[in-house]
C-alpha atoms as a PDB file:
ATOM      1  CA  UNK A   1     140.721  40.079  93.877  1.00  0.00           C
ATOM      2  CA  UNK A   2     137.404  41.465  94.153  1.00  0.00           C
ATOM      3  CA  UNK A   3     137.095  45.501  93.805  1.00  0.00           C
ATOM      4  CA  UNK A   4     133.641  46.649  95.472  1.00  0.00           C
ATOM      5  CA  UNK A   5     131.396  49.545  94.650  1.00  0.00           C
ATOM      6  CA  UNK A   6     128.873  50.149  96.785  1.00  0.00           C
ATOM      7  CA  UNK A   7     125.679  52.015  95.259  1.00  0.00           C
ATOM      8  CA  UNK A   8     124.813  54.788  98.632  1.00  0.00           C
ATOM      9  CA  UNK A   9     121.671  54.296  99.799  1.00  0.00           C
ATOM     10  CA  UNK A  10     120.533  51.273  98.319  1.00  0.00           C
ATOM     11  CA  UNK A  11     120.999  47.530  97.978  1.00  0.00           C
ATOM     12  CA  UNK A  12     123.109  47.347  94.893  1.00  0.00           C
ATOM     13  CA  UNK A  13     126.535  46.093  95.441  1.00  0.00           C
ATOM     14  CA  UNK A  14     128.745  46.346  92.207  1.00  0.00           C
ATOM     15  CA  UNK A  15     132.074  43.625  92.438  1.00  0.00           C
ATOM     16  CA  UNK A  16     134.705  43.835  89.865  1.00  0.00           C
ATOM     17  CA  UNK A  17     136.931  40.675  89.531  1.00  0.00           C
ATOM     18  CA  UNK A  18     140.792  41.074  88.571  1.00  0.00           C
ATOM     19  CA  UNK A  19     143.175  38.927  88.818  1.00  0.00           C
ATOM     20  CA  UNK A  20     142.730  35.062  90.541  1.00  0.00           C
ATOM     21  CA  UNK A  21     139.694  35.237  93.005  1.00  0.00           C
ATOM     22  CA  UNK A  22     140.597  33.606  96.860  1.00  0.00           C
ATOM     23  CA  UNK A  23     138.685  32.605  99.602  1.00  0.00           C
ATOM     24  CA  UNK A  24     140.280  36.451 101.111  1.00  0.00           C
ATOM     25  CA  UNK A  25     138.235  38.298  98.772  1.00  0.00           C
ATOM     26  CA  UNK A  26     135.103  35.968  99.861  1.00  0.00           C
ATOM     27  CA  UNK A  27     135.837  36.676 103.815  1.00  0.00           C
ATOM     28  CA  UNK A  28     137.186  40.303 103.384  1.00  0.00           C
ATOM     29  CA  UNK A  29     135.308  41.944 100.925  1.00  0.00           C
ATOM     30  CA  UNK A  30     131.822  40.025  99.607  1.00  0.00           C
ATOM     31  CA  UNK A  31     130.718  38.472 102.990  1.00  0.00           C
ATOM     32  CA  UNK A  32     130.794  41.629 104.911  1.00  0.00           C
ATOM     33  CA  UNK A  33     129.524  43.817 102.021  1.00  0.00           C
ATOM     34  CA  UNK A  34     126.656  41.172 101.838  1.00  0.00           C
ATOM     35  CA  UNK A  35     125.921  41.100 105.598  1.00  0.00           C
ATOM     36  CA  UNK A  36     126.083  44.998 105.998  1.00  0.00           C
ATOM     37  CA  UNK A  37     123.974  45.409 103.015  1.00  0.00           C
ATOM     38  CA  UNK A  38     121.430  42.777 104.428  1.00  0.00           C
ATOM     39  CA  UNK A  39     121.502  44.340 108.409  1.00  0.00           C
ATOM     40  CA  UNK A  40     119.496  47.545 106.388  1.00  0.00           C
ATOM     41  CA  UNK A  41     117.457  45.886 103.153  1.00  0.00           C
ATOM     42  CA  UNK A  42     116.100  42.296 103.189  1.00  0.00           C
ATOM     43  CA  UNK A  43     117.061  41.369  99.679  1.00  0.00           C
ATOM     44  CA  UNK A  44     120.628  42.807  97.743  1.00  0.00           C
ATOM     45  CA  UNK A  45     121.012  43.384  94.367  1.00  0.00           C
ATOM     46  CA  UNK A  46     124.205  42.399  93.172  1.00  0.00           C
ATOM     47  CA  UNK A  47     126.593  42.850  89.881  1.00  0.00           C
ATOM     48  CA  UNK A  48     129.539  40.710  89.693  1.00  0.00           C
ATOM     49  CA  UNK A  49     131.707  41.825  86.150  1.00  0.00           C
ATOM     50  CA  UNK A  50     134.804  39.570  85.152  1.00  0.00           C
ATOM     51  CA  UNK A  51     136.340  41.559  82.532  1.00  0.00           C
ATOM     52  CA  UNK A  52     139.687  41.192  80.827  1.00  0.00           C
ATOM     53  CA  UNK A  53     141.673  41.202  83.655  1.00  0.00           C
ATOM     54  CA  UNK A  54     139.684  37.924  85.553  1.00  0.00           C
ATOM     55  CA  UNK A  55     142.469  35.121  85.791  1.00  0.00           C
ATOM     56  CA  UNK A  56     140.223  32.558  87.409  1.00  0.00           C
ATOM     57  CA  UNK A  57     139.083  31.227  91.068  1.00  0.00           C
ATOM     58  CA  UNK A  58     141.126  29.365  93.207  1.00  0.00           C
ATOM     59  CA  UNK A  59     139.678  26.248  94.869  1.00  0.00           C
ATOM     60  CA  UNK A  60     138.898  27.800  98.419  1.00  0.00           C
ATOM     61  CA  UNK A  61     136.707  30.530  97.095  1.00  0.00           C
ATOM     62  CA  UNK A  62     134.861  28.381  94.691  1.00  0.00           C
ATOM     63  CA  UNK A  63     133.644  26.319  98.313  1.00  0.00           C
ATOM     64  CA  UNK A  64     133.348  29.949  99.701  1.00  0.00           C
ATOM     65  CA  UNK A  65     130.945  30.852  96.518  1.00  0.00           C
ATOM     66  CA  UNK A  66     129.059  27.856  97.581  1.00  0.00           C
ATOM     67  CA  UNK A  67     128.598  28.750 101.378  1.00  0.00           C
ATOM     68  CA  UNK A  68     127.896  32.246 100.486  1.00  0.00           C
ATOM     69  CA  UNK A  69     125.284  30.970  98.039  1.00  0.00           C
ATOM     70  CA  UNK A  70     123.659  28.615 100.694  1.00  0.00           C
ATOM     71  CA  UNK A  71     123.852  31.290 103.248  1.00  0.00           C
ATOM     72  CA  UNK A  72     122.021  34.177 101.499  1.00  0.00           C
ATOM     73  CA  UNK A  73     120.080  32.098  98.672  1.00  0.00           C
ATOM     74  CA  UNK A  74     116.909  33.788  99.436  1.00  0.00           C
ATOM     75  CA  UNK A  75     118.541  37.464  99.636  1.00  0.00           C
ATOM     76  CA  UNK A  76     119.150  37.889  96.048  1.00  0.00           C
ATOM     77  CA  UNK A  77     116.719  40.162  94.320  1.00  0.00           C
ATOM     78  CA  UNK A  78     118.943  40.651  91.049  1.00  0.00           C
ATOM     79  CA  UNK A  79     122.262  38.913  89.803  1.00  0.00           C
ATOM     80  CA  UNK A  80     124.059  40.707  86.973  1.00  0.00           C
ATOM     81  CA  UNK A  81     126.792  38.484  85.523  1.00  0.00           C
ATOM     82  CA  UNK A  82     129.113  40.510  83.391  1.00  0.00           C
ATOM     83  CA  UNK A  83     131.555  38.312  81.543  1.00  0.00           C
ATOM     84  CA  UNK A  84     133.099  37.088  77.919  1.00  0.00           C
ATOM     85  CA  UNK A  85     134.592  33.963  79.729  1.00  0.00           C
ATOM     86  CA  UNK A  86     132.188  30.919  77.864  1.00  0.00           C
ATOM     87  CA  UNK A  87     132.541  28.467  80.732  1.00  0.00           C
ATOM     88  CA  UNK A  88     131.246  31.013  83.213  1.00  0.00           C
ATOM     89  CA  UNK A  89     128.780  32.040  80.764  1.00  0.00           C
ATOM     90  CA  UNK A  90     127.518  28.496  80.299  1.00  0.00           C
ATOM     91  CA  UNK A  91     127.597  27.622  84.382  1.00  0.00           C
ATOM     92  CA  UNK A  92     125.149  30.646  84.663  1.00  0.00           C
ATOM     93  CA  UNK A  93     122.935  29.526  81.996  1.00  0.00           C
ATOM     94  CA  UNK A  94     123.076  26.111  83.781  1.00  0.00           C
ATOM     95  CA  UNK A  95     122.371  26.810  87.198  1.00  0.00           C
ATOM     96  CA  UNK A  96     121.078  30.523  87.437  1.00  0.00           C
ATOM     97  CA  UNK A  97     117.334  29.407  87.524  1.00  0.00           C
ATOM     98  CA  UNK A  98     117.997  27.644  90.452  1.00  0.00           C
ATOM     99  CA  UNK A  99     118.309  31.054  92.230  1.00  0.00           C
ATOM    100  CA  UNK A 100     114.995  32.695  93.359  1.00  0.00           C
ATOM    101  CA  UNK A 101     115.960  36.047  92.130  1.00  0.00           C
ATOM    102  CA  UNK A 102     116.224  37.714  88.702  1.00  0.00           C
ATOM    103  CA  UNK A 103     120.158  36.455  87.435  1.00  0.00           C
ATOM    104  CA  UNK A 104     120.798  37.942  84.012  1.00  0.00           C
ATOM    105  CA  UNK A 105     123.906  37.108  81.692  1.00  0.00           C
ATOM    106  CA  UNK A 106     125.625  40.348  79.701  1.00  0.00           C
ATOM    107  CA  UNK A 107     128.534  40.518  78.200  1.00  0.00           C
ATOM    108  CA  UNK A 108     131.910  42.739  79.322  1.00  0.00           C
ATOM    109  CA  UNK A 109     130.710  45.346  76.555  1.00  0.00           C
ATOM    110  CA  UNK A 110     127.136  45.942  78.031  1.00  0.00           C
ATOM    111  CA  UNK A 111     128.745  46.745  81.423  1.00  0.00           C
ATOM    112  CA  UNK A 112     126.539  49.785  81.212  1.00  0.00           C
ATOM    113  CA  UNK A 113     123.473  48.298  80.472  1.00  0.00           C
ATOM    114  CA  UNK A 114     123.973  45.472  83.317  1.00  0.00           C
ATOM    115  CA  UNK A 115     124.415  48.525  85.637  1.00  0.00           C
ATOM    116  CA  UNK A 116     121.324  50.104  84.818  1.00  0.00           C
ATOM    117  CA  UNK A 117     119.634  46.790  85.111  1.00  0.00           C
ATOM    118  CA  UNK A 118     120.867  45.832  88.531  1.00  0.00           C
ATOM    119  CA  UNK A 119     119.998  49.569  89.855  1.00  0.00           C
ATOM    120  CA  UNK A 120     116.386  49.200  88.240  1.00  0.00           C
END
C-alpha cells in the first residue's frame, strides 16, 4: 500500500510504500494526489520511500506505474527515490534520465536528506 503525505501548500507529495503495491494504491491514492496536486501547480515534486516494510509490486500496478508515467511525464519537477532494494536501485539508475525532471537515488537511511531535497 501506498501511505501519502501531502506537504500544505506546495507541490511536494511524500508516498511511503509498505507492504505489496496494487493497481488500488495507483487509482486510490497516487492518481488523485497527482491530479489534485497538478489542478493548482504545473509541475509536482514527488518522494516515493520503500523502506523495510516494501514487499514488492504486483503486476497491475507495475502497468499502472507505466500509464501514470506516460500520463504526467512532463509534470515531474523532482523524483526522490528512497530505497535499499538493489534492483529498484539499479532500474532508477537505468531509466531515471529518461525523465525530464531532477530523479535522485538515496538510500532508506538518508530519508531526511531526500526530504529536504524534494522540498528544495
Amino acid at each position: 500500500m501506498y501511505e501519502l503525505e501531502k506537504v500544505p501548500d506546495t507541490n511536494v507529495l511524500l508516498l511511503t510504500a509498505k507492504g505489496k503495491i496494487t493497481d488500488d494504491d495507483y487509482e486510490d491514492v497516487l492518481i488523485p494526489a497527482l491530479d489534485s496536486t497538478l489542478e493548482k501547480y504545473d509541475k509536482v515534486r514527488i518522494l516515493v520511500h520503500f523502506g523495510e516494510d516494501y514487499e514488492g509490486i504486483e503486476g497491475d500496478a507495475v502497468w499502472d506505474d507505466t500509464k501514470v508515467g506516460l500520463k504526467h511525464f512532463t509534470h515531474f519537477e523532482k523524483c526522490a527515490v528512497v530505497s535499499d532494494v538493489m534492483w529498484l536501485r539499479r532500474s532508477i539508475k537505468a531509466f531515471g534520465f529518461l525523465i525530464p525532471g531532477e530523479v535522485k537515488l538515496f538510500y532508506n537511511e538518508e530519508l531526511t536528506a531526500a526530504t529536504d531535497w524534494v522540498k528544495q
